[in-house]
C-alpha atoms as a PDB file:
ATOM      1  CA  UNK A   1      20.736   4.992  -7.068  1.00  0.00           C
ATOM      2  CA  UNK A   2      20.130   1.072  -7.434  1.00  0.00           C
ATOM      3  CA  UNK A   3      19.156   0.400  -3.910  1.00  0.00           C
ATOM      4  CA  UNK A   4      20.048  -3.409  -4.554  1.00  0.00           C
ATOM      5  CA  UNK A   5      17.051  -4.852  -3.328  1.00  0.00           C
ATOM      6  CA  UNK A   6      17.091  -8.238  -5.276  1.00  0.00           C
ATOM      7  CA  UNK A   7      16.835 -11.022  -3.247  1.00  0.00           C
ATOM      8  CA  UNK A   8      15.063  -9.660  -0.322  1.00  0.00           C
ATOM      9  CA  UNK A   9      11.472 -10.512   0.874  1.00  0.00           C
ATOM     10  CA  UNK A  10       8.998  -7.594   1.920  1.00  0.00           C
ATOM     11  CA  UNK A  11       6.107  -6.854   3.468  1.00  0.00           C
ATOM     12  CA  UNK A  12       4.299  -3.897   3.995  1.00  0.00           C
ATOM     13  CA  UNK A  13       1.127  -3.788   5.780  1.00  0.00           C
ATOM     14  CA  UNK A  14      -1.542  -1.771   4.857  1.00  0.00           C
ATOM     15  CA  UNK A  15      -0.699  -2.524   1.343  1.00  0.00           C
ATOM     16  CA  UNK A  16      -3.644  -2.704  -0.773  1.00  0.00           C
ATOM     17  CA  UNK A  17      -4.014   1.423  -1.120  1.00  0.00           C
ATOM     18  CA  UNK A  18      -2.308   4.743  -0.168  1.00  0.00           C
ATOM     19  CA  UNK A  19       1.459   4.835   1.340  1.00  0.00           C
ATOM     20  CA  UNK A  20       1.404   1.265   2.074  1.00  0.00           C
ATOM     21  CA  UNK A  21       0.650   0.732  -2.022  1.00  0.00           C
ATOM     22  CA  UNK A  22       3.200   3.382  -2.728  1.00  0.00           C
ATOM     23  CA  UNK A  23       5.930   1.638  -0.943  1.00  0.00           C
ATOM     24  CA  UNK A  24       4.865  -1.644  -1.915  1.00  0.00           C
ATOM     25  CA  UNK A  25       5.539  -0.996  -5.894  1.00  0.00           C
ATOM     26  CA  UNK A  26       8.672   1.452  -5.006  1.00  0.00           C
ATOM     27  CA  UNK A  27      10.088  -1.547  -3.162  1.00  0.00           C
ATOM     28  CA  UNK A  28       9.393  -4.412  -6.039  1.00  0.00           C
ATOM     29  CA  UNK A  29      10.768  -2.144  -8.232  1.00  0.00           C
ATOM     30  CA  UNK A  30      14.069  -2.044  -6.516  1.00  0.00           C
ATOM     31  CA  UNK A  31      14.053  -5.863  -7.091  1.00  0.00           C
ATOM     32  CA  UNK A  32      12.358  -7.020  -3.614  1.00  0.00           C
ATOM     33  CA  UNK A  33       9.969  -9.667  -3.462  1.00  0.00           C
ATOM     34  CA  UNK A  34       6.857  -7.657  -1.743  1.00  0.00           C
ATOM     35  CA  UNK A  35       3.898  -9.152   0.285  1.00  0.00           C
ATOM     36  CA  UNK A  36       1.058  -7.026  -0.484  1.00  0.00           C
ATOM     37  CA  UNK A  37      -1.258  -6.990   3.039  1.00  0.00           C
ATOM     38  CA  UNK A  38      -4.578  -6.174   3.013  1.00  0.00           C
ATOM     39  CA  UNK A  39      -7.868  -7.298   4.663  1.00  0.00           C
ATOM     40  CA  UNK A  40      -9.961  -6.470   0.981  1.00  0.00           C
ATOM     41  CA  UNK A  41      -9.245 -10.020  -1.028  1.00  0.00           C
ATOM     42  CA  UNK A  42      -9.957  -7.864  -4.575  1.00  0.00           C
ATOM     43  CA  UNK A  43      -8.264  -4.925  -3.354  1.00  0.00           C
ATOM     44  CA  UNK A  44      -4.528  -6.554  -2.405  1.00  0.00           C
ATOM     45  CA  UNK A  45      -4.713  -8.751  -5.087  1.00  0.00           C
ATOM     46  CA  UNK A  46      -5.263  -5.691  -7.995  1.00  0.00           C
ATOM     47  CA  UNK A  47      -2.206  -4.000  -6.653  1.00  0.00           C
ATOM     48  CA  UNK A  48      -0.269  -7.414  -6.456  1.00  0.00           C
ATOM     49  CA  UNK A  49      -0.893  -7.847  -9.977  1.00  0.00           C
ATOM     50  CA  UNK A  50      -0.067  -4.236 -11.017  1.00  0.00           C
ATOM     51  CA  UNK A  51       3.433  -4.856  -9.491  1.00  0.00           C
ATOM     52  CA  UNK A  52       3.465  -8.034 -11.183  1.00  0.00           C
ATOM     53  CA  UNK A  53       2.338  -6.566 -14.478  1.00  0.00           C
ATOM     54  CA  UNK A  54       5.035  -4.085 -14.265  1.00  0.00           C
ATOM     55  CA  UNK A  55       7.845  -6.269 -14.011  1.00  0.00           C
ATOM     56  CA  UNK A  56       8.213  -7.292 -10.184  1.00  0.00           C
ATOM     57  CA  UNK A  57       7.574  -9.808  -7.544  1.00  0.00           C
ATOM     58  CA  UNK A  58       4.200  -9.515  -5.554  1.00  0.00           C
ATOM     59  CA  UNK A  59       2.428 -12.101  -3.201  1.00  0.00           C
ATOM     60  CA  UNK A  60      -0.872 -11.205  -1.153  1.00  0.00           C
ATOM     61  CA  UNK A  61      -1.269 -11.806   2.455  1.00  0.00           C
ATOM     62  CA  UNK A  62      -4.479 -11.133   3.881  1.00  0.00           C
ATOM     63  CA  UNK A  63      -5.695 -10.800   7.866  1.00  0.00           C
ATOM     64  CA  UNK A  64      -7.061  -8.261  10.318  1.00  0.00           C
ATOM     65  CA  UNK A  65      -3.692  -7.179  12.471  1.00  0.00           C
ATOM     66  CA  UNK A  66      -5.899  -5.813  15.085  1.00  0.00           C
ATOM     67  CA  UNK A  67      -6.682  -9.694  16.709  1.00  0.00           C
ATOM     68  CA  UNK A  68      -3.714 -11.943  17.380  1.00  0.00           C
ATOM     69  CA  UNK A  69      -5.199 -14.543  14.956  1.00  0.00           C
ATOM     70  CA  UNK A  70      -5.211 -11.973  11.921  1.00  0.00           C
ATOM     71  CA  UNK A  71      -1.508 -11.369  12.602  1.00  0.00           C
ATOM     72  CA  UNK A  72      -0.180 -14.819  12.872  1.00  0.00           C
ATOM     73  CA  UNK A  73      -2.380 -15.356   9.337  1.00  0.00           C
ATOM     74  CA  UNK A  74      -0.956 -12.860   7.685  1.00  0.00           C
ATOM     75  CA  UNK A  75       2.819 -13.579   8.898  1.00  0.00           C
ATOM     76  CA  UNK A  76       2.145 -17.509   7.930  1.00  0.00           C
ATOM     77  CA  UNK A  77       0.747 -16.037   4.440  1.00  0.00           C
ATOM     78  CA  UNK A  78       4.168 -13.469   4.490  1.00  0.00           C
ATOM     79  CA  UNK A  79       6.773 -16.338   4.711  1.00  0.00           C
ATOM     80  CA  UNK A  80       5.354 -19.175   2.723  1.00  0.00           C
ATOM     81  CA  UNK A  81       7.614 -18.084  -0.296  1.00  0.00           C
ATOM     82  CA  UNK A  82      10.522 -17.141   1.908  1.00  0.00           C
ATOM     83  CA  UNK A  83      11.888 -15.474   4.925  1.00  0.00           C
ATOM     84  CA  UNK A  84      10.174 -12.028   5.136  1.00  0.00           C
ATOM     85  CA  UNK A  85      13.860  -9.605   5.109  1.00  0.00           C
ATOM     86  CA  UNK A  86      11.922  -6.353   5.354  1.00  0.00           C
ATOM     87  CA  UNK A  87       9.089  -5.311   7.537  1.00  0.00           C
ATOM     88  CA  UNK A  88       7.339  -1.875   7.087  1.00  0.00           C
ATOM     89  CA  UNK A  89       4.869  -1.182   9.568  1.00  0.00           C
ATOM     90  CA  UNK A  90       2.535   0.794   7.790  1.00  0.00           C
ATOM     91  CA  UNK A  91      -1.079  -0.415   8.584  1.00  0.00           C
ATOM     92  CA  UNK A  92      -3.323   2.254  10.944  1.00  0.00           C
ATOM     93  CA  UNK A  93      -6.231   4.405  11.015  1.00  0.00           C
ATOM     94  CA  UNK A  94      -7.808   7.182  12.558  1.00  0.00           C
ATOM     95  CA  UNK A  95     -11.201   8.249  13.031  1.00  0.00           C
ATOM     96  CA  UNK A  96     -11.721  12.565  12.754  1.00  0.00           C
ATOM     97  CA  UNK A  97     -12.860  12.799  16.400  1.00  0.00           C
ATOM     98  CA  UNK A  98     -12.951  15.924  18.472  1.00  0.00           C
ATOM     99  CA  UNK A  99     -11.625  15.183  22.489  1.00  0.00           C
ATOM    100  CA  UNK A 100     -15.320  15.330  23.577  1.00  0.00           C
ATOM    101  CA  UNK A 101     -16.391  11.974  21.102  1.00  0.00           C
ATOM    102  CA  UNK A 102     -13.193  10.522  21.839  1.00  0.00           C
ATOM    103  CA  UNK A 103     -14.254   8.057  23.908  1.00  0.00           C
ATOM    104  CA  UNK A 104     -11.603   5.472  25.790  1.00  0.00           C
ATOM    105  CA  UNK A 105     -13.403   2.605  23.738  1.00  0.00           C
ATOM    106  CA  UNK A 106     -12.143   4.846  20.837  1.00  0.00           C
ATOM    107  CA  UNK A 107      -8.985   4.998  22.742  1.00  0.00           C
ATOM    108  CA  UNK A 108      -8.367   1.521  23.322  1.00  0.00           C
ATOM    109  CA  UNK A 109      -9.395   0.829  19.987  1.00  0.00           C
ATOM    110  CA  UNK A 110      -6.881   2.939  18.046  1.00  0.00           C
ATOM    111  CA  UNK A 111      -4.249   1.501  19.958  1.00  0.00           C
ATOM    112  CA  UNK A 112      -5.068  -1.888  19.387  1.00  0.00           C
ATOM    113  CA  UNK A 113      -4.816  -0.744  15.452  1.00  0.00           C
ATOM    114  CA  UNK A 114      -2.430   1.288  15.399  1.00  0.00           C
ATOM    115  CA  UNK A 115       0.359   0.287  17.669  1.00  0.00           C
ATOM    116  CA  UNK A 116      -0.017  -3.647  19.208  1.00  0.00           C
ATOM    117  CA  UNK A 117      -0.740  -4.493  15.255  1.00  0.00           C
ATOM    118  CA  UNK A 118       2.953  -3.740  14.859  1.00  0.00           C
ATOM    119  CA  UNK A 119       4.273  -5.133  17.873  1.00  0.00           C
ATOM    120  CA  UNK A 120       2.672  -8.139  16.749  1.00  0.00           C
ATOM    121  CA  UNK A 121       4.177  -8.412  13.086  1.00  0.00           C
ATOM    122  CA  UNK A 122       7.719  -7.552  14.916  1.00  0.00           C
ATOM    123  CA  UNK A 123       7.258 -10.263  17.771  1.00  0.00           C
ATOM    124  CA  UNK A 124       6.605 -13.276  14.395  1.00  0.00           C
ATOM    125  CA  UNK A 125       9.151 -11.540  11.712  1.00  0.00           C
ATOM    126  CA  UNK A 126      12.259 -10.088  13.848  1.00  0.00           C
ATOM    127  CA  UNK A 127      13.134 -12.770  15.320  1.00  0.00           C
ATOM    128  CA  UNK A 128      14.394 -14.717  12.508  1.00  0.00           C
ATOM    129  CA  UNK A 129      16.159 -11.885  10.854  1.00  0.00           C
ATOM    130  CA  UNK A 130      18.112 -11.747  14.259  1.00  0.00           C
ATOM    131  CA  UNK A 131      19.140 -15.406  13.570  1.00  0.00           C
ATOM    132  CA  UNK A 132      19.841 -14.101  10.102  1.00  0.00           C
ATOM    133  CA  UNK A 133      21.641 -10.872  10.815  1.00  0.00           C
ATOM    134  CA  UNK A 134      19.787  -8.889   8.576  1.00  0.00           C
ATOM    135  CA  UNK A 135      16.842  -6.958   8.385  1.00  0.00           C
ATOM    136  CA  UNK A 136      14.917  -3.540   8.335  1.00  0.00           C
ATOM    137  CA  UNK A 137      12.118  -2.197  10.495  1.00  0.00           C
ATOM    138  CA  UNK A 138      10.441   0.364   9.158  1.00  0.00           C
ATOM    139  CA  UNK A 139       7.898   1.857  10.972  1.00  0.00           C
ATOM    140  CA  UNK A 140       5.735   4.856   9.124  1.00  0.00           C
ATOM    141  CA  UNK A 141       4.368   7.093  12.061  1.00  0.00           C
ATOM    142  CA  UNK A 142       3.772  11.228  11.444  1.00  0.00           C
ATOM    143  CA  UNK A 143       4.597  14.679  12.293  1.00  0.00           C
ATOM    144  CA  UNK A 144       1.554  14.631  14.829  1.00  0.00           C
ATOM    145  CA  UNK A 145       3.672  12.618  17.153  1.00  0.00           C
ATOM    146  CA  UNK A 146       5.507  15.452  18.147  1.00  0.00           C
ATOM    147  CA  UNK A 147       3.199  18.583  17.123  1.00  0.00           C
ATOM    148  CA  UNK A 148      -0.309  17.501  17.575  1.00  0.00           C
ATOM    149  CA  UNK A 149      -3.501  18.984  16.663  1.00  0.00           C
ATOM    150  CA  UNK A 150      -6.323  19.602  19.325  1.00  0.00           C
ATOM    151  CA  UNK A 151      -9.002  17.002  17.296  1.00  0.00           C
ATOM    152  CA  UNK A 152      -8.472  13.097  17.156  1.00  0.00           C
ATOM    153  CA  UNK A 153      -5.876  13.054  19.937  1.00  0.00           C
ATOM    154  CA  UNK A 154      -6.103   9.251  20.477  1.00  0.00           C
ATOM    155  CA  UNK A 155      -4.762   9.203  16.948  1.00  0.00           C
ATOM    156  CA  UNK A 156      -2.029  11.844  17.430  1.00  0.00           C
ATOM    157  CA  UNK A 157      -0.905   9.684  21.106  1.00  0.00           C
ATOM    158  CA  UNK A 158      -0.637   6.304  18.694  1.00  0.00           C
ATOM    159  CA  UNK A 159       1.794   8.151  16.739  1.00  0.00           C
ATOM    160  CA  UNK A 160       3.932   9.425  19.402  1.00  0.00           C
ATOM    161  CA  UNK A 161       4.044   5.790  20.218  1.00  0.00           C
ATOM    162  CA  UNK A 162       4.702   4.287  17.269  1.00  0.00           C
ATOM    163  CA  UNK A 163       7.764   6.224  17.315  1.00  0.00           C
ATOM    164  CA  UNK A 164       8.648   5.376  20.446  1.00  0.00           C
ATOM    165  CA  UNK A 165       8.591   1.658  20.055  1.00  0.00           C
ATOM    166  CA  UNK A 166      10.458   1.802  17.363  1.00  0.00           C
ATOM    167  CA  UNK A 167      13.652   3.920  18.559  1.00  0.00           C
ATOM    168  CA  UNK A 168      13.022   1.201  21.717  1.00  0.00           C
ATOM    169  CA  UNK A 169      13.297  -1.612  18.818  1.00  0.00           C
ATOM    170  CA  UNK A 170      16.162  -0.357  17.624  1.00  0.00           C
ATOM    171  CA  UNK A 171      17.664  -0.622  20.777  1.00  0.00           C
ATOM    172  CA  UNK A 172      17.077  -4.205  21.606  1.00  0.00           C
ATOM    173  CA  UNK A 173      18.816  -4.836  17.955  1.00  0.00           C
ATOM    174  CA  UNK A 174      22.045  -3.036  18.783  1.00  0.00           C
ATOM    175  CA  UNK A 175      24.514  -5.182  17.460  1.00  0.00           C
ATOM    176  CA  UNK A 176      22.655  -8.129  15.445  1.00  0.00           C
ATOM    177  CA  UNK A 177      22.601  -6.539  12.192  1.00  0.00           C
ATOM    178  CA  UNK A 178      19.091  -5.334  11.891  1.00  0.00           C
ATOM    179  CA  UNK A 179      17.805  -1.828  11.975  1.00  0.00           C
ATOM    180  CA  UNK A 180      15.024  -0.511  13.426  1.00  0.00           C
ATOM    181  CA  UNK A 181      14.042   3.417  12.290  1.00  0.00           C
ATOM    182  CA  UNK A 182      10.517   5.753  11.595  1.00  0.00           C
ATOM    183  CA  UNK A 183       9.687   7.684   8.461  1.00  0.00           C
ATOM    184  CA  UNK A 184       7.787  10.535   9.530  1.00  0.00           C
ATOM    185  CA  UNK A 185       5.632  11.449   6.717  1.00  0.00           C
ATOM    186  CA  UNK A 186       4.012  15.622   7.133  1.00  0.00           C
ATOM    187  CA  UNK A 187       0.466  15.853   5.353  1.00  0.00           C
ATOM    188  CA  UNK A 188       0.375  13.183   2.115  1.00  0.00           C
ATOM    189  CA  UNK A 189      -1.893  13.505  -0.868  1.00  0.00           C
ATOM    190  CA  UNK A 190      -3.589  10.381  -0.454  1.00  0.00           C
ATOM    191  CA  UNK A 191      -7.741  10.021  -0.448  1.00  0.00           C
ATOM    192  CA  UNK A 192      -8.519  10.089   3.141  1.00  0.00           C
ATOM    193  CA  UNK A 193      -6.157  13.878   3.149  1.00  0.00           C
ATOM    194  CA  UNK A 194      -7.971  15.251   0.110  1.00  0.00           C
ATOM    195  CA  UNK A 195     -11.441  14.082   1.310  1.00  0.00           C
ATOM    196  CA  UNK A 196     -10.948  15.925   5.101  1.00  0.00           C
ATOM    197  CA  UNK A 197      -9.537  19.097   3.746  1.00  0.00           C
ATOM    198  CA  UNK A 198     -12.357  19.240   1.109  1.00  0.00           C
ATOM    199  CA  UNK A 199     -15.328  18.595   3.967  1.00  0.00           C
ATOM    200  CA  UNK A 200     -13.961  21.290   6.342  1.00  0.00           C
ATOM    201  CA  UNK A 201     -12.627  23.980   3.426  1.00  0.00           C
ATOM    202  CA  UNK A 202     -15.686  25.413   3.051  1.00  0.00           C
ATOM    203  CA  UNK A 203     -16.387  26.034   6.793  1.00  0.00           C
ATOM    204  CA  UNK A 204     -12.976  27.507   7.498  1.00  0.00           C
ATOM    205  CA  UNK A 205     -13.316  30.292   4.710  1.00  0.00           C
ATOM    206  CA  UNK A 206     -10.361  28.250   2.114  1.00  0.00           C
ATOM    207  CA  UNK A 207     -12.641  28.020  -0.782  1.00  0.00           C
ATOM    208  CA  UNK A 208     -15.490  25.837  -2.534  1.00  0.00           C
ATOM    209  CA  UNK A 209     -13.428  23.715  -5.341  1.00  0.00           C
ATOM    210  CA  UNK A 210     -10.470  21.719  -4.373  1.00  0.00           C
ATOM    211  CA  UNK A 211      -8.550  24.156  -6.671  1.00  0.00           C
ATOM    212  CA  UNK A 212      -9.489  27.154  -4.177  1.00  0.00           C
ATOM    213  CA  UNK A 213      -8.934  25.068  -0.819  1.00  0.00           C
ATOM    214  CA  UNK A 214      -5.834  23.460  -1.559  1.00  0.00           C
ATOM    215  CA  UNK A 215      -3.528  25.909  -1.560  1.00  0.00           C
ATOM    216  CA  UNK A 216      -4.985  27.614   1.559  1.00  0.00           C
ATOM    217  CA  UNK A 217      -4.921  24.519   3.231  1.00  0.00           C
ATOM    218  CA  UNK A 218      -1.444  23.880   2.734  1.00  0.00           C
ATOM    219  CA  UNK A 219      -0.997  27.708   4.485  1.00  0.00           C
ATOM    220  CA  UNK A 220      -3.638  27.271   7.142  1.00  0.00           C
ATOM    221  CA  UNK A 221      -2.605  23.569   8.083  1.00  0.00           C
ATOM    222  CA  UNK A 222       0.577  23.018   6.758  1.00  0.00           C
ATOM    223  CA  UNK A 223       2.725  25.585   6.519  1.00  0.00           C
ATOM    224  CA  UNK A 224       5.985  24.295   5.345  1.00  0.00           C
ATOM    225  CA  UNK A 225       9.083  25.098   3.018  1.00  0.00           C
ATOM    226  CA  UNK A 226       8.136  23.705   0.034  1.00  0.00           C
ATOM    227  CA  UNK A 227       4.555  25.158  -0.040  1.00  0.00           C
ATOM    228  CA  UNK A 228       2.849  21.867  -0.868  1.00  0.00           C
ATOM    229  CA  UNK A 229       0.914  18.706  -0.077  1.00  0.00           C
ATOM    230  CA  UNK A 230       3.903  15.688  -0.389  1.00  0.00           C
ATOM    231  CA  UNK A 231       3.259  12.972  -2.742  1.00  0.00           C
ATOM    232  CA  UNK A 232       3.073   9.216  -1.569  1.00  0.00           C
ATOM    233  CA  UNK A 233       5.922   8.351  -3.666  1.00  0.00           C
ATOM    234  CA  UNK A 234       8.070  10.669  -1.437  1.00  0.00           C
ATOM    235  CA  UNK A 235       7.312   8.945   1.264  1.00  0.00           C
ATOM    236  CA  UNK A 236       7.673   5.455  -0.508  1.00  0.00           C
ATOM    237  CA  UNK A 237      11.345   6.677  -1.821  1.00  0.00           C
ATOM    238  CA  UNK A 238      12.443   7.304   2.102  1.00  0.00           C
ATOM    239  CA  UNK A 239      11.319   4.049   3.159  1.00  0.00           C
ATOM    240  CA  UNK A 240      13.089   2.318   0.317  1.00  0.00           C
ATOM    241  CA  UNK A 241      15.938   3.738   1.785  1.00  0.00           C
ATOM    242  CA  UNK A 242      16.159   3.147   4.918  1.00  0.00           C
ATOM    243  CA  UNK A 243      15.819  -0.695   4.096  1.00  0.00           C
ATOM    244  CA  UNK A 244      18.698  -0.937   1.518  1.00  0.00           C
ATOM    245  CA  UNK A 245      22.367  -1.465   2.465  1.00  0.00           C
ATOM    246  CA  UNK A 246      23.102   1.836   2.220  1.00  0.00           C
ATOM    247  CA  UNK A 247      21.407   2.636   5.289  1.00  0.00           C
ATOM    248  CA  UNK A 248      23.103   0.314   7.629  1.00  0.00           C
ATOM    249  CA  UNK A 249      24.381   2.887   9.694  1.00  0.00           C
ATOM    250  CA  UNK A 250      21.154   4.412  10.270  1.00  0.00           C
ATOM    251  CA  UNK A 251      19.167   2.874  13.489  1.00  0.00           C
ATOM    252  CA  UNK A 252      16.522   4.636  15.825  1.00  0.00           C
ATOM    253  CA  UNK A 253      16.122   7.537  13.245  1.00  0.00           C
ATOM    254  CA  UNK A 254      13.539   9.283  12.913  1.00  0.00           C
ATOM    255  CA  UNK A 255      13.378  10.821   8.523  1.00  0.00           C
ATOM    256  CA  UNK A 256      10.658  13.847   8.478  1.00  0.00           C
ATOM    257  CA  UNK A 257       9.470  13.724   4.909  1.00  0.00           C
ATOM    258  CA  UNK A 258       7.214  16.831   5.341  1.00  0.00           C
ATOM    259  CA  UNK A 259       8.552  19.819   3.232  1.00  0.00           C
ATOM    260  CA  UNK A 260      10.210  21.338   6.110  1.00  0.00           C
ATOM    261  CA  UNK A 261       7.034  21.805   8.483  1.00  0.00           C
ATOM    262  CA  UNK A 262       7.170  24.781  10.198  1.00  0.00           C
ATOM    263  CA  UNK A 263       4.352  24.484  12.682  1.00  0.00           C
ATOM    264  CA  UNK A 264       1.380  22.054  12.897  1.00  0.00           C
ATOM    265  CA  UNK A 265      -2.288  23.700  13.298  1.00  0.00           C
ATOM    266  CA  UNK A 266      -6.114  22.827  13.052  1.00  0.00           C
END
């Protein structure tokens, strides 16, 4: 399907590794002009070129979206070639904390990261696709919003959030021709996932090589239909939908990408 993306201006935050990288070079190669985001100068500007060298259209923009400063920076950076069309909300991060070391500076802190950095990208971008009539949302939250585990529960509550704001979003857009809607991604095969599972596999019995504790993992953690870590690129491919045409229809949704998860435990 040609998700007829030409024309259109990007950015993803979060950009310069994992989903956020995924999406970016899924997006440029629809034809969309993407603003790689990143605080890591080397870092956004490899995978910029990498889209580049394969054919598409990448910028960088760099900034810390956790301080108002950073965000107005970036979204200055974001728009110098062009109205910014698309906004995926992808930048976060969570620290493994059990409720105990969870602290409300850790609280307040994840937050700050994880939810007011997106307000703040959709208070400087969606206003001028409203004046437009057009634009996408996209806001990349997680199955822990709704099934959370007992450890890092500041990081679970940001979640719940993030998909909160955005079905609010959504709301405030009815009728102005931009959409608003989450991809919920289950447990992703990026480097942060792989390096967790492998430092608490060998404590929970699942093995000593990655080969062993994968696939116990998957049955201990993530139970789900298809039997298997997802790929970024799965979640990059439901993003990329949701901002095409064809998914004009589709505001305050919330797309599980996670195999069918069955229950969530840890």
């Amino acid at each position: 399907m040609n998700l007829d993306l030409i024309g259109k201006r990007a950015l993803v935050t979060g950009s310069s590794a994992g989903l956020g990288e995924a999406t970016a070079r899924m997006l440029a190669a629809e034809g969309a002009a993407v603003v790689v985001h990143g605080r890591n100068r080397d870092r956004a500007e490899a995978v910029a070129a990498a889209i580049r060298e394969a054919g598409g259209t990448a910028t960088t923009a760099l900034g810390d979206l956790a301080t108002d400063e950073g965000a107005a920076e970036v979204a200055r950076a974001a728009t110098a070639g062009g109205p910014v069309d698309i906004l995926v909300n992808n930048a976060g991060f969570y620290r493994h904390v059990s409720w105990a070391e969870a602290t409300p500076a850790e609280w307040s802190d994840t937050y700050n990261v994880n939810v007011v950095s997106g307000v703040r990208m959709i208070r400087h971008l969606v206003p001028a696709m409203r004046e437009r009539g057009w634009g996408r949302v996209v806001t990349v939250g997680g199955g822990l919003a709704s099934q959370p585990m007992d450890s890092h529960p500041q990081y679970n509550a940001t979640l719940a959030a993030r998909h909160n704001l955005a079905v609010s979003l959504a709301r405030e857009l009815k009728g102005t021709g931009v959409t608003s809607n989450v991809v919920s991604p289950g447990a992703i095969l990026v480097d942060a996932t792989r390096e967790l599972v492998t430092q608490i596999g060998p404590a929970r019995g699942w093995g000593a090589t990655w080969e062993e504790i994968r696939p116990n993992a998957v049955d201990a953690l993530i139970p789900n239909d298809q039997g298997r870590f997802g790929e970024p690129d799965e979640i990059a491919a439901a993003v990329a939908y949701l901002c095409s045409a064809y998914a004009q229809y589709v505001s305050g949704a919330t797309l599980r990408v996670d195999g069918g998860l069955i229950r969530s435990a840890f």
